[in-house]
Protein backbone atom coordinates (compact mmCIF):
# COMPACT_ATOMS: atom_id res chain seq x y z
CA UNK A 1 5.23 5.09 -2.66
CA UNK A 2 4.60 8.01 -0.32
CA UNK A 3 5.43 10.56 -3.90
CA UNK A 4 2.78 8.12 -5.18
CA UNK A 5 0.06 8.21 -2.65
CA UNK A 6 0.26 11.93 -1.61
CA UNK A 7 0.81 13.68 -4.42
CA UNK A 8 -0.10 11.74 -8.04
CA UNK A 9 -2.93 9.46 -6.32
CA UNK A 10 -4.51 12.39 -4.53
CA UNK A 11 -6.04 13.63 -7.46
CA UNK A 12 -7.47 10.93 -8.75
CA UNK A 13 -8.64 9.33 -5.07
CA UNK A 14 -12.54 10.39 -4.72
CA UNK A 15 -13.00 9.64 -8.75
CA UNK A 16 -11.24 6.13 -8.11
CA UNK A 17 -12.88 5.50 -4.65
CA UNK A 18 -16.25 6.05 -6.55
CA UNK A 19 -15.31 3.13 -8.63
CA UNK A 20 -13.81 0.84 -6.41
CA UNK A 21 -13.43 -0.49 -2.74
CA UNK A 22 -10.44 -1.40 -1.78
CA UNK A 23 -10.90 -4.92 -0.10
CA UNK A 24 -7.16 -6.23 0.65
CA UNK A 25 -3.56 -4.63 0.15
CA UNK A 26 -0.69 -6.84 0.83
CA UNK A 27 2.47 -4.84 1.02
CA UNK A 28 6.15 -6.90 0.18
CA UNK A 29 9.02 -5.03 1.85
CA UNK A 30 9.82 -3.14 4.91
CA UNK A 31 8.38 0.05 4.26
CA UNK A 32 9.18 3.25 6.90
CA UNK A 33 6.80 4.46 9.60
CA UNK A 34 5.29 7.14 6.96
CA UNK A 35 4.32 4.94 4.92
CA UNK A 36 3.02 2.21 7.21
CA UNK A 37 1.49 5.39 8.55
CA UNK A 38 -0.46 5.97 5.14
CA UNK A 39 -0.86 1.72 4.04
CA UNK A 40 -2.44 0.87 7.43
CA UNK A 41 -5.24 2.99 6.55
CA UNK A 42 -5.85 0.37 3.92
CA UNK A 43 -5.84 -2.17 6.20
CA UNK A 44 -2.32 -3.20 4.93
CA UNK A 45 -0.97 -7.26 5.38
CA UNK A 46 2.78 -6.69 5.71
CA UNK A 47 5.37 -9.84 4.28
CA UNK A 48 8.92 -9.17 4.32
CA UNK A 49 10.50 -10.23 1.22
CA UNK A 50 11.95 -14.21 0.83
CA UNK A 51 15.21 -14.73 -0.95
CA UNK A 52 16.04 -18.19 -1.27
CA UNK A 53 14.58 -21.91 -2.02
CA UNK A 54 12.30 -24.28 0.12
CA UNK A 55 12.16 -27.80 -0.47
């Protein structure tokens, strides 16, 4: 995510942004401090993952 984001995303951002507006980003996982760093600037929801069944 962070290879994603800083390097192949970067070129494209200001062309994309132009486009689009980001309005939600829901991250699944547990990503690090750099890049909750980087996805909180999106206003990031977090959800850690669920393995399993509910009844």
């Amino acid at each position: 995510m962070l290879h994603h984001v800083t390097k192949t995303f970067s070129q494209f951002a200001d062309a994309f942004t132009a486009l689009a507006a980001v309005q939600s980003f829901i991250v699944y996982g547990t990503p690090d401090s750099a890049a909750r760093a980087i996805l909180d600037g999106f206003g990031a929801v977090y959800f850690t993952r669920f393995d399993g069944f509910t009844k």
